[in-house]
C-alpha atoms as a PDB file:
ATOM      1  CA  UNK A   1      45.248 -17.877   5.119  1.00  0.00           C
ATOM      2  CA  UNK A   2      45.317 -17.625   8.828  1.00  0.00           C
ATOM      3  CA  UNK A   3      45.136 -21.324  10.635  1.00  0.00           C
ATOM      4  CA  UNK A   4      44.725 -19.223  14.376  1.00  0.00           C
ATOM      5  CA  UNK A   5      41.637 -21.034  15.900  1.00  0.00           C
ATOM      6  CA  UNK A   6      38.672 -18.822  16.017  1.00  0.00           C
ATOM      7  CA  UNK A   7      37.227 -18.476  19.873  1.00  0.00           C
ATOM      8  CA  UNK A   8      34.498 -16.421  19.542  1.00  0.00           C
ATOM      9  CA  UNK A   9      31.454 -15.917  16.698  1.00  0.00           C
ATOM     10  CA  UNK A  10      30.412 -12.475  18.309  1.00  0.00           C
ATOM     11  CA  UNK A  11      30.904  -9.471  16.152  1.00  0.00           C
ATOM     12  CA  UNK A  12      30.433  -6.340  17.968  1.00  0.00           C
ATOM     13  CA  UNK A  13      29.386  -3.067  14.931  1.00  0.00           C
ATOM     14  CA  UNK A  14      30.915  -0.038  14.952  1.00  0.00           C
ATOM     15  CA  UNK A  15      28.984   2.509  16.461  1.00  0.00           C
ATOM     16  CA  UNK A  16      27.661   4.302  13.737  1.00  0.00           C
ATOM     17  CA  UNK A  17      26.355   1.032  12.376  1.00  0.00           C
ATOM     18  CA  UNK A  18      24.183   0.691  15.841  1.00  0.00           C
ATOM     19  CA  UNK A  19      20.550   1.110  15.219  1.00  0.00           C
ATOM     20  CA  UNK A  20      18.665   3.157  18.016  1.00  0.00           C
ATOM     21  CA  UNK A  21      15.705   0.929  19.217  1.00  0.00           C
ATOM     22  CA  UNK A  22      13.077   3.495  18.976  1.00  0.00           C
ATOM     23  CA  UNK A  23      10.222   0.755  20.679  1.00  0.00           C
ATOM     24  CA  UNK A  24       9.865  -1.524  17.438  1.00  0.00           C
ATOM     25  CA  UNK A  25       6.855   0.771  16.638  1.00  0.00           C
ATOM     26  CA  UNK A  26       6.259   0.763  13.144  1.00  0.00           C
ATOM     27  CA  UNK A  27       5.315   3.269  10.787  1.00  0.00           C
ATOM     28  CA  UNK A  28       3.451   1.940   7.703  1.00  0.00           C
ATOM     29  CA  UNK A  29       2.820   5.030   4.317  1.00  0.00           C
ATOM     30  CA  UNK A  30       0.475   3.721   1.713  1.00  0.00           C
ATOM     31  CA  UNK A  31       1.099   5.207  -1.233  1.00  0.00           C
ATOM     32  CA  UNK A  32      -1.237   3.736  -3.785  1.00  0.00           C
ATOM     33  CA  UNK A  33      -4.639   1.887  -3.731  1.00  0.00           C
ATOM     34  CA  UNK A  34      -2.622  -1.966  -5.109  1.00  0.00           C
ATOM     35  CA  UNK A  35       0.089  -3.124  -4.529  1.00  0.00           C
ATOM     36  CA  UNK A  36       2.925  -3.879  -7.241  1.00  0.00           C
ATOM     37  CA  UNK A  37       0.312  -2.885 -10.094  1.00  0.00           C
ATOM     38  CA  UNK A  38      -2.748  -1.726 -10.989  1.00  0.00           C
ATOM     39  CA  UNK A  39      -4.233  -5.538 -11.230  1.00  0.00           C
ATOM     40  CA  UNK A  40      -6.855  -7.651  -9.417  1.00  0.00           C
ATOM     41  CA  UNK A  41      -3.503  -9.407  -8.192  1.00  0.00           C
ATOM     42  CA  UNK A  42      -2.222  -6.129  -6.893  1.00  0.00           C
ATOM     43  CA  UNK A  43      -5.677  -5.685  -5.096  1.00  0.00           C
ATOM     44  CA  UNK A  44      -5.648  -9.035  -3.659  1.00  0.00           C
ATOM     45  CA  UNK A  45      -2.288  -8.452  -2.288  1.00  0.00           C
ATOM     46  CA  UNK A  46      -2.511  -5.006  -0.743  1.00  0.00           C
ATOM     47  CA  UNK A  47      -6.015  -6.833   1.036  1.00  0.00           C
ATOM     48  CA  UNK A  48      -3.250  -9.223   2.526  1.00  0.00           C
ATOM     49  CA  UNK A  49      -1.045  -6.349   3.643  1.00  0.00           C
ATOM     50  CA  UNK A  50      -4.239  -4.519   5.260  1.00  0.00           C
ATOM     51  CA  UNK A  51      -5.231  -7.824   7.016  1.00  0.00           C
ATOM     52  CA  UNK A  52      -1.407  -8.615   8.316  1.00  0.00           C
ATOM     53  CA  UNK A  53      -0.695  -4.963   9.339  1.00  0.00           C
ATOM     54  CA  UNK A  54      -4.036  -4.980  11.490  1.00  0.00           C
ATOM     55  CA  UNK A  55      -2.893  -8.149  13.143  1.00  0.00           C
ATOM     56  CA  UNK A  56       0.197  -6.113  14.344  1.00  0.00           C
ATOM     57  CA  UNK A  57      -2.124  -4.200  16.775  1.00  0.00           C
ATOM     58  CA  UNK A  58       0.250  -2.514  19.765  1.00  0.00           C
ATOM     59  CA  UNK A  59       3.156  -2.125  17.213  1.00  0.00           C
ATOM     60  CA  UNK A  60       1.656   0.182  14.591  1.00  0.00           C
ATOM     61  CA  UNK A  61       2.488   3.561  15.377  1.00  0.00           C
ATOM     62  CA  UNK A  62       1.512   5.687  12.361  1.00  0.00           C
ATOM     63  CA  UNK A  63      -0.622   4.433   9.095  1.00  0.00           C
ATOM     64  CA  UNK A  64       0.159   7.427   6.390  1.00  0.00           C
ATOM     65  CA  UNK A  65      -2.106   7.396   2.874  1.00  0.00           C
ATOM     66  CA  UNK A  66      -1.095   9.420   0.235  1.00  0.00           C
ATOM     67  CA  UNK A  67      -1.458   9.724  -3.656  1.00  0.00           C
ATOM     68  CA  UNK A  68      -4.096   7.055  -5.036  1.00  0.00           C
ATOM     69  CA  UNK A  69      -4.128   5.412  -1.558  1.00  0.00           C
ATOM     70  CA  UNK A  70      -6.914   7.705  -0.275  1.00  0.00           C
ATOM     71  CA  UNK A  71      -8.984   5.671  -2.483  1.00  0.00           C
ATOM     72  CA  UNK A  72      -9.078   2.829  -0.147  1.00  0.00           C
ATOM     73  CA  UNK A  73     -11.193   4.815   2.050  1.00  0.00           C
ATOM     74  CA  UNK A  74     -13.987   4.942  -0.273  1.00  0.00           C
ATOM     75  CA  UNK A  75     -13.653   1.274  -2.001  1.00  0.00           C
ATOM     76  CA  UNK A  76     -16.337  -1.046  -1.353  1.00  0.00           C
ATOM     77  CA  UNK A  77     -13.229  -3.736  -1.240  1.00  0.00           C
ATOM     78  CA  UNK A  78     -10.766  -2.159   1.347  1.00  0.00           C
ATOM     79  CA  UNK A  79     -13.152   0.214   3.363  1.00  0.00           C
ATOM     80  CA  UNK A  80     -13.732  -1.628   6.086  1.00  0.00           C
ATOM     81  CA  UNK A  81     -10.207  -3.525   6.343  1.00  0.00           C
ATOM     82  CA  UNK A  82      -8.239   0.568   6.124  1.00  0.00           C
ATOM     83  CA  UNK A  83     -11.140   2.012   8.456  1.00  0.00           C
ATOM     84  CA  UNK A  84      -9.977  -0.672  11.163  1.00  0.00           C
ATOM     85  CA  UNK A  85      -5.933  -0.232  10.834  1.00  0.00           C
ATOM     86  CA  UNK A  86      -6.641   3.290  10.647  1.00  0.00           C
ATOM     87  CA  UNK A  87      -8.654   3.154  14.166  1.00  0.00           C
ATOM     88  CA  UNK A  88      -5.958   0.633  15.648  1.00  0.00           C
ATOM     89  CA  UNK A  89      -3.070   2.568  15.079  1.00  0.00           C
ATOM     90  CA  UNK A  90      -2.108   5.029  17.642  1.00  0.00           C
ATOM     91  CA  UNK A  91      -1.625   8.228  14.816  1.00  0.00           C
ATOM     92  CA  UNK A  92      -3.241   7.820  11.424  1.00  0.00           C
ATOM     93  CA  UNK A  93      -2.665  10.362   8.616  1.00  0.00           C
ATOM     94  CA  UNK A  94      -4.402  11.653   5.278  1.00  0.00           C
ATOM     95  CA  UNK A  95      -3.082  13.771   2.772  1.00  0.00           C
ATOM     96  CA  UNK A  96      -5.696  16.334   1.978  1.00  0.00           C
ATOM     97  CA  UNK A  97      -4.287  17.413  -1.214  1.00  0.00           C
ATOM     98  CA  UNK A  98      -4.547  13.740  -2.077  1.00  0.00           C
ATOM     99  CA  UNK A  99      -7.878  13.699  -0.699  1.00  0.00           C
ATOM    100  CA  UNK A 100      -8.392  16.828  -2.986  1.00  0.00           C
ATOM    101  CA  UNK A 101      -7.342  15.210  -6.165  1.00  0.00           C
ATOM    102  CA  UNK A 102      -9.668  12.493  -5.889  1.00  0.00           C
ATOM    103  CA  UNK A 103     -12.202  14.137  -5.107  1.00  0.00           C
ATOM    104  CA  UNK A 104     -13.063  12.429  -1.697  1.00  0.00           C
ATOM    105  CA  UNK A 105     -14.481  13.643   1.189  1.00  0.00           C
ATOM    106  CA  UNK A 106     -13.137  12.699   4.641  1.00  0.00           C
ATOM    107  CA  UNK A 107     -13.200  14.663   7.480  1.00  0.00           C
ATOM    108  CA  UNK A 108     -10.875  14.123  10.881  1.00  0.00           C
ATOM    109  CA  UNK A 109     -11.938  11.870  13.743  1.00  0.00           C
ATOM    110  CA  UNK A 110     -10.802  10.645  16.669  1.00  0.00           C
ATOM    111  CA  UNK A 111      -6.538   9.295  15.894  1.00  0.00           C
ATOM    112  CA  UNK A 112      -7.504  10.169  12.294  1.00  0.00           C
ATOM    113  CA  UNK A 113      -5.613  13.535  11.302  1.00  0.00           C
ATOM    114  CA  UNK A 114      -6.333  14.886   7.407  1.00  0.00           C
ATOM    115  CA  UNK A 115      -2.748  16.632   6.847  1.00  0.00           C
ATOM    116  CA  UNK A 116      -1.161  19.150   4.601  1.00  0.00           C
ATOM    117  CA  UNK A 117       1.736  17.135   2.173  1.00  0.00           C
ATOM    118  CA  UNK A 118       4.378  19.378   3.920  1.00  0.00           C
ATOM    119  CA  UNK A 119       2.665  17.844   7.528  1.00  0.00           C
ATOM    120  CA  UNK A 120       2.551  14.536   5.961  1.00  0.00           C
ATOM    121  CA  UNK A 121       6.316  14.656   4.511  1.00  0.00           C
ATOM    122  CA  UNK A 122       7.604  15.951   7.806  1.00  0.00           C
ATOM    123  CA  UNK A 123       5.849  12.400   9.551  1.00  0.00           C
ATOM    124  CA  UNK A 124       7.431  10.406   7.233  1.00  0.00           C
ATOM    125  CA  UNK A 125      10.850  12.229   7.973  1.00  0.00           C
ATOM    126  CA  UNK A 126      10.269  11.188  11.795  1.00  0.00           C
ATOM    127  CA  UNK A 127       9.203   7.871  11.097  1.00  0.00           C
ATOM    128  CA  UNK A 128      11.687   5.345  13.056  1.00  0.00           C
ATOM    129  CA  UNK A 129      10.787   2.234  11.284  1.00  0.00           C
ATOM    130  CA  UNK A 130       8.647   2.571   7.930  1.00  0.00           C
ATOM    131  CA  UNK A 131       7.432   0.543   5.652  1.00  0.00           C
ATOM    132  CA  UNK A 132       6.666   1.687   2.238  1.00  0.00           C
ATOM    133  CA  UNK A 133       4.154  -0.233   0.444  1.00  0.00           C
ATOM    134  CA  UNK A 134       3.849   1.201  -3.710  1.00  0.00           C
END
């Protein structure tokens, strides 16, 4: 045990442990149409995600829907709550082979891009700070 008396609480990270501050934009890839599992409970809290992330307004760079989360578009439930975060965010994304698989129509508008998966992987490559909701 060391009885030296401590003088300072700051702790200064190596420099690979430094993370770039890219902005604080954040980067949100919804990969299913619930949250946690295919339940009402699951619907009721991706609703609550929808409704938090559109709160975040300036700091949502990207919203990214693949797999069953192309659904949302199309469910009476979530339409209107995705169709809003999707306009609010400065880049939004669709995976059309998702889009494909479902069988949904959706065409591209305004920050709204309908993407290839390799287009779509290569966003979520670049993403600084991403959440991942499954």
């Amino acid at each position: 045990m060391n009885n030296r008396e401590k003088n300072s609480l700051e702790l200064t990270p190596a420099p690979e442990m430094t993370l770039i501050d890219e902005g604080g934009d954040l980067s949100v890839l919804i990969k299913h149409d619930y949250y946690s599992s295919d339940t009402e409970q699951g619907r009721l809290l991706l609703g609550a995600f929808i409704d938090a992330l559109t709160d975040c307004g300036d700091t949502l760079l990207k919203v990214i829907l693949v797999d069953s989360a192309v659904n949302l578009l199309q469910d009476p439930y979530f339409s209107s709550g995705i169709g809003k975060l999707l306009s609010i965010s400065r880049y939004s994304y669709i995976c059309e082979e998702s889009l494909a698989a479902y069988d949904i129509d959706y065409s591209t508008h305004d920050n709204i891009l309908v993407c290839s998966a390799s287009d779509i992987s290569l966003q979520i490559i670049q993403a600084g700070h991403l959440l991942t909701l499954e």
